[in-house]
PDB file of N, CA and C in Angstrom:
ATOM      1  N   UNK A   1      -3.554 -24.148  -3.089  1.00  0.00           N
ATOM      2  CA  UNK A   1      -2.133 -24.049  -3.370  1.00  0.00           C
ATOM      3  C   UNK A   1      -1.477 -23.147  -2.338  1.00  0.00           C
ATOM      4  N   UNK A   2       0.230 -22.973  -2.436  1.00  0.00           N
ATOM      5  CA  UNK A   2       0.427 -22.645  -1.076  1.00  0.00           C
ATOM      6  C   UNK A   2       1.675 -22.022  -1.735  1.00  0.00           C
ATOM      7  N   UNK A   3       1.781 -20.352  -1.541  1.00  0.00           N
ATOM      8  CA  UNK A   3       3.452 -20.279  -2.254  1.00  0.00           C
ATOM      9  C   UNK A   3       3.733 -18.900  -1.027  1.00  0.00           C
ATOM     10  N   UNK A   4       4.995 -18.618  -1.441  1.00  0.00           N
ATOM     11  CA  UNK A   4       5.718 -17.453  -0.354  1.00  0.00           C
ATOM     12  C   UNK A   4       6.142 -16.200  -1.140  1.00  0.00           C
ATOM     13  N   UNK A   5       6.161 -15.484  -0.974  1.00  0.00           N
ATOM     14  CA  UNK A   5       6.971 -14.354  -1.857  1.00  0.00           C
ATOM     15  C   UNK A   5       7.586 -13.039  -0.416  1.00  0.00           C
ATOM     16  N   UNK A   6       8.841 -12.975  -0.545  1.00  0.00           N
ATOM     17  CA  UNK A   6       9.509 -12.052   0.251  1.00  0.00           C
ATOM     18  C   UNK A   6       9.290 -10.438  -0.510  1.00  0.00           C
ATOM     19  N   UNK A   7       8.934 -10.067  -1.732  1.00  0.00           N
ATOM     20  CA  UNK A   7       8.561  -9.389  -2.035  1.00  0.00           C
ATOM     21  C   UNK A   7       7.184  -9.184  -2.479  1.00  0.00           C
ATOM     22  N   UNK A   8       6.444  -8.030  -3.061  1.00  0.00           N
ATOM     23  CA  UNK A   8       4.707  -8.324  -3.577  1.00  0.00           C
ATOM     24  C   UNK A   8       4.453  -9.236  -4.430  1.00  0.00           C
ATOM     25  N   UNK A   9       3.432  -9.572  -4.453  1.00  0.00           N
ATOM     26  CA  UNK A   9       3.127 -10.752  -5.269  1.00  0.00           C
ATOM     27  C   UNK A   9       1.749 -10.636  -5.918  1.00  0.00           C
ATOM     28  N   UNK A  10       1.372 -10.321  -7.086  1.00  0.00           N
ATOM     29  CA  UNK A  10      -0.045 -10.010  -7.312  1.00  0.00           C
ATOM     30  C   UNK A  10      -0.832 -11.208  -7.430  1.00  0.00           C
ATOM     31  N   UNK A  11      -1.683 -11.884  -6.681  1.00  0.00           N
ATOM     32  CA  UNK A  11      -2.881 -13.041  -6.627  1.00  0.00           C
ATOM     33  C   UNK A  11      -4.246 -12.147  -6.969  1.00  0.00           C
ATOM     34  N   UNK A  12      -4.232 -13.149  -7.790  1.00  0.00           N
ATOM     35  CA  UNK A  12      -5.956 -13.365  -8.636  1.00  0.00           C
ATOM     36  C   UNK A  12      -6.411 -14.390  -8.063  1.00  0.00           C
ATOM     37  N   UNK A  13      -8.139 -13.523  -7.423  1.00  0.00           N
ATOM     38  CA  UNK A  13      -8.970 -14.493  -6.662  1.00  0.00           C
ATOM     39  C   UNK A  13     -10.220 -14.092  -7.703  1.00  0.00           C
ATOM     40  N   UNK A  14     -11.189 -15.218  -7.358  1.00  0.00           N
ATOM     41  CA  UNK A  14     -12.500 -15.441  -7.767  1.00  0.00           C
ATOM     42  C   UNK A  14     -13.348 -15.450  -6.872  1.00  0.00           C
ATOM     43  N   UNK A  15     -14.640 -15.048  -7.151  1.00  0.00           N
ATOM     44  CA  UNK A  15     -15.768 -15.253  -5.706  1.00  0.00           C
ATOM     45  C   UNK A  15     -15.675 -16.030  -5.323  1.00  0.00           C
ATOM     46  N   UNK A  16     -16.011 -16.267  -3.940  1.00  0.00           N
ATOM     47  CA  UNK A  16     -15.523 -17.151  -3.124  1.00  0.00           C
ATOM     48  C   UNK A  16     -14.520 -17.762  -2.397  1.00  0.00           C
ATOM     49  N   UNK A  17     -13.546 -17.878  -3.499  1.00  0.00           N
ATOM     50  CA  UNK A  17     -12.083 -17.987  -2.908  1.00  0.00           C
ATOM     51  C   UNK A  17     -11.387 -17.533  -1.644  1.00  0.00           C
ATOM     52  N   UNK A  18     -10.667 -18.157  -0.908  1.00  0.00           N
ATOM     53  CA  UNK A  18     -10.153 -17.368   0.104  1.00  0.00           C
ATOM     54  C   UNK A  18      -8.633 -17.567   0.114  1.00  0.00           C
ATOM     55  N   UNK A  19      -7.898 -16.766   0.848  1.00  0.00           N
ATOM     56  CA  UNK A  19      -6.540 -16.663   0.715  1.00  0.00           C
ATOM     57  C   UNK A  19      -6.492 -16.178   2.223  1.00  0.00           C
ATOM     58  N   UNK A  20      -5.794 -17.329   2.742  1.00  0.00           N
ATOM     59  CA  UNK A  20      -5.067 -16.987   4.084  1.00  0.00           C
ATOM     60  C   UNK A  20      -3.550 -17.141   4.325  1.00  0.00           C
ATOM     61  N   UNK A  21      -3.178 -16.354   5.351  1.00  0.00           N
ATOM     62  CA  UNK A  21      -1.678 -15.996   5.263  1.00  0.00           C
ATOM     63  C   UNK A  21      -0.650 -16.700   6.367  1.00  0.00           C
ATOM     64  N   UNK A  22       0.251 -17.222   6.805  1.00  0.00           N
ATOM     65  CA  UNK A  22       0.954 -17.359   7.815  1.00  0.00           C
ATOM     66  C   UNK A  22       0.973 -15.866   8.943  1.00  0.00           C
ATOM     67  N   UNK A  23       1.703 -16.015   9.814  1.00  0.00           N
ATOM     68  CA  UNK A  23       1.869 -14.896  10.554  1.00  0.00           C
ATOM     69  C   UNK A  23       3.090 -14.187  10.380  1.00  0.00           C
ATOM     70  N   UNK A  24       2.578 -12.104  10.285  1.00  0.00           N
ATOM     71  CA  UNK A  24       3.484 -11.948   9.310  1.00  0.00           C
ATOM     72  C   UNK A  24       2.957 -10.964   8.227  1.00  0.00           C
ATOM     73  N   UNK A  25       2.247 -11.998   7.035  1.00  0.00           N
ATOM     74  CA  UNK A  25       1.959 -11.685   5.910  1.00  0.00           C
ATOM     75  C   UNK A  25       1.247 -10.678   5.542  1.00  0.00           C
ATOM     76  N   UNK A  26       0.869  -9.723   4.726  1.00  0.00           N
ATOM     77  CA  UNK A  26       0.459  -8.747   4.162  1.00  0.00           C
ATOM     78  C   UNK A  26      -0.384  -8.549   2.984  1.00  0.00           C
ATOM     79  N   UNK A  27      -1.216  -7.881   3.222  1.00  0.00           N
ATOM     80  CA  UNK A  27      -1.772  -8.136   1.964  1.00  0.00           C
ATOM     81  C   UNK A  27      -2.804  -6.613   1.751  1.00  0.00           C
ATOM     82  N   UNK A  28      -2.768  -6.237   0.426  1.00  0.00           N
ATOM     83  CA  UNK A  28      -3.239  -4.979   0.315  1.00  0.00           C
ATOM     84  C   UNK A  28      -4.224  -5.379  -1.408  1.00  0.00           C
ATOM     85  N   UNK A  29      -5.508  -5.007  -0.702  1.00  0.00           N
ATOM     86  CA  UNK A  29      -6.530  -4.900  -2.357  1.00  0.00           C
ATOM     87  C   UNK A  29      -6.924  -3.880  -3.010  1.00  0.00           C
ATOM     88  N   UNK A  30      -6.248  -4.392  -4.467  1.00  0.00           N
ATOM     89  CA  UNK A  30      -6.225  -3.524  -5.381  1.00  0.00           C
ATOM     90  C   UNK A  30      -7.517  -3.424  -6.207  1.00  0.00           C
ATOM     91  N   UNK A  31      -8.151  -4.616  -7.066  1.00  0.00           N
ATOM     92  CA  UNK A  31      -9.047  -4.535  -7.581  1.00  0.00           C
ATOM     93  C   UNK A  31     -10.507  -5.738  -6.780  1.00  0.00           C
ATOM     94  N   UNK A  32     -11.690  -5.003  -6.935  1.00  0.00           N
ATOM     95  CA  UNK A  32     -12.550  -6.164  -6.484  1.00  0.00           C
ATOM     96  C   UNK A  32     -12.871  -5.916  -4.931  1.00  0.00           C
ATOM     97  N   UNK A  33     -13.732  -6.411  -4.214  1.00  0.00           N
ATOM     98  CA  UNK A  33     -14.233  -6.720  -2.945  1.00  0.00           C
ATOM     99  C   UNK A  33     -13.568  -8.085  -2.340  1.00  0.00           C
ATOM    100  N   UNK A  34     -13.543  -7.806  -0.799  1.00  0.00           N
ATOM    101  CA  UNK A  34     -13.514  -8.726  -0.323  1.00  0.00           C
ATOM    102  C   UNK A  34     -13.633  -9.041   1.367  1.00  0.00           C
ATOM    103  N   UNK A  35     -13.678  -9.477   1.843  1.00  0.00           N
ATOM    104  CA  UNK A  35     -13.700  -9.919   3.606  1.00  0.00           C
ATOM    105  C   UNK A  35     -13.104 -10.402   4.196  1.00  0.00           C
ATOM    106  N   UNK A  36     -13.171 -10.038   5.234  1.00  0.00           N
ATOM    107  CA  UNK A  36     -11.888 -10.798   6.597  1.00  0.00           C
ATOM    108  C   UNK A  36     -12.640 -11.953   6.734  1.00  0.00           C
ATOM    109  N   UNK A  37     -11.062 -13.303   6.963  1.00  0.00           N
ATOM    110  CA  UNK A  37     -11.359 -14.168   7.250  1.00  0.00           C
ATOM    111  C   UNK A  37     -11.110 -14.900   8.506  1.00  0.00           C
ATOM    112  N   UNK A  38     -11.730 -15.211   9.333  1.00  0.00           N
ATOM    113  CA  UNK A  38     -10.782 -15.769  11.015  1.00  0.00           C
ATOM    114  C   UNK A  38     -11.482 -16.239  11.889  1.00  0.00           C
ATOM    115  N   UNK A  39     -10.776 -17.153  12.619  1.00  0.00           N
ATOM    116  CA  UNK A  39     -11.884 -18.285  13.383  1.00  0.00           C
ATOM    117  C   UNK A  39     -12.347 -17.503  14.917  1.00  0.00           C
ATOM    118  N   UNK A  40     -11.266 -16.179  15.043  1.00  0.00           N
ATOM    119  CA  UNK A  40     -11.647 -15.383  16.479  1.00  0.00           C
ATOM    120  C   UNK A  40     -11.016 -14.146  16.014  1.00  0.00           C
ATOM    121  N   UNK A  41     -11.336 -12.941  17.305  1.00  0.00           N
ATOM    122  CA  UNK A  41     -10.959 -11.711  17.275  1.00  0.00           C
ATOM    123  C   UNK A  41      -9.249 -11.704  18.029  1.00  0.00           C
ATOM    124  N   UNK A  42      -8.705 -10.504  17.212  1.00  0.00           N
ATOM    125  CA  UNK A  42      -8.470  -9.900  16.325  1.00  0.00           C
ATOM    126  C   UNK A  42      -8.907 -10.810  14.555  1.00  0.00           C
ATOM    127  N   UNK A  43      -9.125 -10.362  14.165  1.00  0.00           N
ATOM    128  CA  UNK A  43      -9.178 -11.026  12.472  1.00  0.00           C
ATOM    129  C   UNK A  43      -7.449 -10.261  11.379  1.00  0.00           C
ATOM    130  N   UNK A  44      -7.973  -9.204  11.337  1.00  0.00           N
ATOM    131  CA  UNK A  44      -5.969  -8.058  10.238  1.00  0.00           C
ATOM    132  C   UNK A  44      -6.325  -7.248  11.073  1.00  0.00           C
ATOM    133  N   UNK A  45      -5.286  -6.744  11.326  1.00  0.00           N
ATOM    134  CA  UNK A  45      -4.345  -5.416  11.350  1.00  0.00           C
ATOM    135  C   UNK A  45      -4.631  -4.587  10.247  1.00  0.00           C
ATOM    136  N   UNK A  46      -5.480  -3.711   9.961  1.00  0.00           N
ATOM    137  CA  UNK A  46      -5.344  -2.736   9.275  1.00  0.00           C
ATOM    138  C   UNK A  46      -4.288  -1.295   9.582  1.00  0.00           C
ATOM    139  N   UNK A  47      -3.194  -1.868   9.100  1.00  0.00           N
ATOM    140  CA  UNK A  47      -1.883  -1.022   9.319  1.00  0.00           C
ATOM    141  C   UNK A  47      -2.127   0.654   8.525  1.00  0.00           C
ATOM    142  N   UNK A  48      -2.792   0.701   7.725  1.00  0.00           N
ATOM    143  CA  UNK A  48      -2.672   1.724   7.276  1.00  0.00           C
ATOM    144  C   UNK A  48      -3.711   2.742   8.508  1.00  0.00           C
ATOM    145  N   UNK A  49      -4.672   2.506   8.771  1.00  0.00           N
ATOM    146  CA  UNK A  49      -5.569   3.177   9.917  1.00  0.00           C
ATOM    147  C   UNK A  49      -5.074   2.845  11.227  1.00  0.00           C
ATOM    148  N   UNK A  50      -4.259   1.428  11.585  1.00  0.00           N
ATOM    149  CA  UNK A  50      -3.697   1.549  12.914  1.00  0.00           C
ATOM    150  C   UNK A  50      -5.370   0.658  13.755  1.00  0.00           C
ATOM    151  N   UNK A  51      -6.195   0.084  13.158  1.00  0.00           N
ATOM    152  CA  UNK A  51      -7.021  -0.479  13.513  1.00  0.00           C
ATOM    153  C   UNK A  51      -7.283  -2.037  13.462  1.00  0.00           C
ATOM    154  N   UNK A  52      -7.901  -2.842  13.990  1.00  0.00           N
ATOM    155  CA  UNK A  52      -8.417  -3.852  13.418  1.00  0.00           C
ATOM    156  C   UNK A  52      -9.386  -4.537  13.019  1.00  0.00           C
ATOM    157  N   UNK A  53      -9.723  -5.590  12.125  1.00  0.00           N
ATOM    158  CA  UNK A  53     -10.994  -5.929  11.636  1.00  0.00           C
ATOM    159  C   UNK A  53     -11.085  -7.525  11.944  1.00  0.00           C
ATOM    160  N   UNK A  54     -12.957  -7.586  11.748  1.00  0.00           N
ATOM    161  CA  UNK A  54     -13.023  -9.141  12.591  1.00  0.00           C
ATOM    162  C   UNK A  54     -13.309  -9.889  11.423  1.00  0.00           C
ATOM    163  N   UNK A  55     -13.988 -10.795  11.493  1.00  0.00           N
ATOM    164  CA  UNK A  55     -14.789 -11.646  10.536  1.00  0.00           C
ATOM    165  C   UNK A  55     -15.202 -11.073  10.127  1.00  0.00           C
ATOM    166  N   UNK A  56     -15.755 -11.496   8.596  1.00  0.00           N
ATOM    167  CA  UNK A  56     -16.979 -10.737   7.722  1.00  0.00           C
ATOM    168  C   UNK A  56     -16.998  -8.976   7.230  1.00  0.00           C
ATOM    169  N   UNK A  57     -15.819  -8.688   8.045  1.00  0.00           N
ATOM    170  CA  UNK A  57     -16.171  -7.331   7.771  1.00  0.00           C
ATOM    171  C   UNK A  57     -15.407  -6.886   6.331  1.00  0.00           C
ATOM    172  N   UNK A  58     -15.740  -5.631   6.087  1.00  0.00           N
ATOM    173  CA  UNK A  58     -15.143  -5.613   4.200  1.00  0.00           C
ATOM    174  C   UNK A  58     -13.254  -5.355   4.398  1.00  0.00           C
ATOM    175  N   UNK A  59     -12.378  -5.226   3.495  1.00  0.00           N
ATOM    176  CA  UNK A  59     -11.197  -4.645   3.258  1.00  0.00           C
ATOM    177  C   UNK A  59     -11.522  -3.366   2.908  1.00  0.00           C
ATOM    178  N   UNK A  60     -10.818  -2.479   2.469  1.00  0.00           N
ATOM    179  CA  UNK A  60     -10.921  -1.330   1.903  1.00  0.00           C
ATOM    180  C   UNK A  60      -9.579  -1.297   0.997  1.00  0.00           C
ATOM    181  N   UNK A  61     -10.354  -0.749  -0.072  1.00  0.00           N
ATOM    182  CA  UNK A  61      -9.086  -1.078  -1.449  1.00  0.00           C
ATOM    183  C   UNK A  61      -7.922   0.093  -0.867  1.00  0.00           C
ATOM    184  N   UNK A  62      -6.464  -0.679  -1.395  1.00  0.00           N
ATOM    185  CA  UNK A  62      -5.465   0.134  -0.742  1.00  0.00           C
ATOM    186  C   UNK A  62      -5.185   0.111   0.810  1.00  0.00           C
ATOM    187  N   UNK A  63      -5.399  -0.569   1.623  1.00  0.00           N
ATOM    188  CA  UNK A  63      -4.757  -0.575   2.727  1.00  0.00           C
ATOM    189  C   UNK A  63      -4.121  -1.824   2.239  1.00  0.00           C
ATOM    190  N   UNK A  64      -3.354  -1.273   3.610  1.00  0.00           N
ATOM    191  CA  UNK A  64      -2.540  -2.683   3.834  1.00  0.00           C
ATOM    192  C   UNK A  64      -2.995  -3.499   5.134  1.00  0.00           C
ATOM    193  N   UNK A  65      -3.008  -4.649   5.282  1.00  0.00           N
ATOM    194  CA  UNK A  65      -3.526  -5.527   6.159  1.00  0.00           C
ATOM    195  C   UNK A  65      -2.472  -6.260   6.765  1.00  0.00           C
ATOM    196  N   UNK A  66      -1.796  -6.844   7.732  1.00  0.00           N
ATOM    197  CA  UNK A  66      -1.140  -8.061   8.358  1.00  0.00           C
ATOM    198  C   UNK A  66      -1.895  -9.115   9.039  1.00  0.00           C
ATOM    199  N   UNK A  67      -1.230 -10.291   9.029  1.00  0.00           N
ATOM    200  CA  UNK A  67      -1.960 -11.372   9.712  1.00  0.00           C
ATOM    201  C   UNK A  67      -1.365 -11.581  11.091  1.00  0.00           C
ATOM    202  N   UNK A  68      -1.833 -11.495  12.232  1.00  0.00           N
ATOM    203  CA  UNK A  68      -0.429 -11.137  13.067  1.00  0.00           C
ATOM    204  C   UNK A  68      -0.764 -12.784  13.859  1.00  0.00           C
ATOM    205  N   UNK A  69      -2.119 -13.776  13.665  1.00  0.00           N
ATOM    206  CA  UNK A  69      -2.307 -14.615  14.247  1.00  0.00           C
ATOM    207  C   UNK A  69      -2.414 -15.413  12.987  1.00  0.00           C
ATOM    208  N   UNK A  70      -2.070 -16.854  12.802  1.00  0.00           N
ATOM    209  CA  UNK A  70      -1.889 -18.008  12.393  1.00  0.00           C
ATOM    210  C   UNK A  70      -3.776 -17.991  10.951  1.00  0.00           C
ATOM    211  N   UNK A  71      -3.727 -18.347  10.226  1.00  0.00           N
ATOM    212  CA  UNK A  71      -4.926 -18.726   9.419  1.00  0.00           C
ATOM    213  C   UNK A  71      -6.165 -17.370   9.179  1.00  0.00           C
ATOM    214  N   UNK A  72      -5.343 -16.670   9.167  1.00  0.00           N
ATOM    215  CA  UNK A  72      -6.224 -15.177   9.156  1.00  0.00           C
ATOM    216  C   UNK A  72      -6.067 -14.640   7.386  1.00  0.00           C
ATOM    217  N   UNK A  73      -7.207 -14.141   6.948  1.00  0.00           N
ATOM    218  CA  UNK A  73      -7.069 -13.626   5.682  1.00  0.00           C
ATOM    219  C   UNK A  73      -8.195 -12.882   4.896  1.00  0.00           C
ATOM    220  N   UNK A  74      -8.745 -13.563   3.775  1.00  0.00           N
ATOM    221  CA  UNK A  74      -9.853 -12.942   3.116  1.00  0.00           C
ATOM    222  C   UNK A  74     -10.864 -13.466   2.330  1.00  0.00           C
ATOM    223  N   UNK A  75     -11.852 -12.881   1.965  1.00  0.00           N
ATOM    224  CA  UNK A  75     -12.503 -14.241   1.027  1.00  0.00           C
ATOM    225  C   UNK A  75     -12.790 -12.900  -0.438  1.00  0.00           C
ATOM    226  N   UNK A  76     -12.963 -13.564  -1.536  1.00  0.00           N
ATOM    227  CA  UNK A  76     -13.049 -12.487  -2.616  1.00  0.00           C
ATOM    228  C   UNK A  76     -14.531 -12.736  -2.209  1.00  0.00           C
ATOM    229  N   UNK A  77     -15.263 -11.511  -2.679  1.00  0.00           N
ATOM    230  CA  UNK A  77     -16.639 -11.379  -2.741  1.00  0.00           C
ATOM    231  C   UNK A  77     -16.736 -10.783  -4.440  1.00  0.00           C
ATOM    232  N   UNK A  78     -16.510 -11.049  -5.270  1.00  0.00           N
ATOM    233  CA  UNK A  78     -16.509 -10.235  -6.450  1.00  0.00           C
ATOM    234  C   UNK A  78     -15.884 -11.218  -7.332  1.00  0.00           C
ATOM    235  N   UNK A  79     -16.210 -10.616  -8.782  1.00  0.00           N
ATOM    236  CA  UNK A  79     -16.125 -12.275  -9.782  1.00  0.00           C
ATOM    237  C   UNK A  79     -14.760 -11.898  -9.725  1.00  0.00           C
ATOM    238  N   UNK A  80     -13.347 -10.803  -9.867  1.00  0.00           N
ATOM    239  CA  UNK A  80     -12.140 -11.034  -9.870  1.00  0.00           C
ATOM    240  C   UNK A  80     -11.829 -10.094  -8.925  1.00  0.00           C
ATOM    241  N   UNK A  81     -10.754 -10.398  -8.118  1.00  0.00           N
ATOM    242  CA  UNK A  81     -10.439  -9.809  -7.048  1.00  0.00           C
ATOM    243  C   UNK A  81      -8.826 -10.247  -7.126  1.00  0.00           C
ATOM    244  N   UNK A  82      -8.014  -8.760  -7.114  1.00  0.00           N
ATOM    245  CA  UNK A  82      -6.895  -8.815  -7.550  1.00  0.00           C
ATOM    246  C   UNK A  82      -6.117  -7.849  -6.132  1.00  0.00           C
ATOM    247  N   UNK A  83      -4.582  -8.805  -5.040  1.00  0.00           N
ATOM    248  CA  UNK A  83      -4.759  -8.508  -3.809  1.00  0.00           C
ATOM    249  C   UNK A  83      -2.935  -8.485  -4.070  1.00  0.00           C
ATOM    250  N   UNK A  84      -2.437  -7.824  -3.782  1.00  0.00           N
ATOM    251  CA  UNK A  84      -1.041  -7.420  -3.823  1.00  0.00           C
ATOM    252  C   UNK A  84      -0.695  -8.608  -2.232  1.00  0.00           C
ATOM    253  N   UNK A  85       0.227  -9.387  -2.502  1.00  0.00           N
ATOM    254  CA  UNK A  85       0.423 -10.166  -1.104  1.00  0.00           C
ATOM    255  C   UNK A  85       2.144 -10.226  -0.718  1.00  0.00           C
ATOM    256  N   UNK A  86       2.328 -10.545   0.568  1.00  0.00           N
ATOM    257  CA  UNK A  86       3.620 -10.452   0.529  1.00  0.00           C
ATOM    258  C   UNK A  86       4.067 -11.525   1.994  1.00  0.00           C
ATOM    259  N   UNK A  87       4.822 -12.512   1.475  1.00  0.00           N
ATOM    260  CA  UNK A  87       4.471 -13.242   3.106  1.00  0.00           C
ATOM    261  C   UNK A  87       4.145 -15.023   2.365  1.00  0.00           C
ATOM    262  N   UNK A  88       4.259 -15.864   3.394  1.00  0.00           N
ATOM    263  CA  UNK A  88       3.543 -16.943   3.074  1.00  0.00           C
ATOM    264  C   UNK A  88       1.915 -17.112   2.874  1.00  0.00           C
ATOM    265  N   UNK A  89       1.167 -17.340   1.666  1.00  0.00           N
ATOM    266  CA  UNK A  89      -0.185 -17.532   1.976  1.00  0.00           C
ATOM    267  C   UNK A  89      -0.590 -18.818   1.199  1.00  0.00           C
ATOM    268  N   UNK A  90      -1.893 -19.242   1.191  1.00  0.00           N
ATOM    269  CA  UNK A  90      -2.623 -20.469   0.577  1.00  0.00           C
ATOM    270  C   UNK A  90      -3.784 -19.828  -0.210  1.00  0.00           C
ATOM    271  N   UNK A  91      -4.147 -20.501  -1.398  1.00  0.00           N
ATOM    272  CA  UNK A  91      -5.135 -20.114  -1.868  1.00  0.00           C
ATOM    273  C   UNK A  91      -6.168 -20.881  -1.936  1.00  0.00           C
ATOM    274  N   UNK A  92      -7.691 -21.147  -1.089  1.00  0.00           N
ATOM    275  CA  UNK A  92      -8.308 -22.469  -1.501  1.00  0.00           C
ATOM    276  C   UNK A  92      -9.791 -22.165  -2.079  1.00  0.00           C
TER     277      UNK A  92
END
């Protein structure tokens, strides 16, 4: 599924699931694990450290993340994974 929100938006993921964003989008995890998702480097913007992360590597609950390249996002690793989003994203 595929929705937008100009303000936060709380998405509920399940293991496995992934949620990727347009360019832009934001996204900060609140409850649960999860991983960067992306077909090359850079993968997010970890805005809160001013760093970035590639594939596979974890989120850290409470940052905030941007997608600054096209199909970039996360995968839940955890049975509920609950991700504050803001921006166009997809959930598949």
């Amino acid at each position: 599924s595929s929705s937008s929100s100009s303000s936060f938006a709380l998405v509920t993921l399940t293991s496995g699931q992934t949620l990727k964003g347009d360019i832009g989008s934001e996204f900060l995890l609140r409850v649960g694990t999860a991983v960067c998702v992306s077909d090359s480097s850079p993968g997010l913007i970890d805005t809160t450290d001013g760093t970035t992360i590639n594939a596979g590597a974890s989120l850290t609950k409470n940052h905030l993340y941007m997608a600054t390249i096209e199909n970039r996002g996360l995968k839940a690793s955890a049975a509920t994974v609950k991700v504050m989003v803001r921006g166009t994203y997809t959930v598949s």
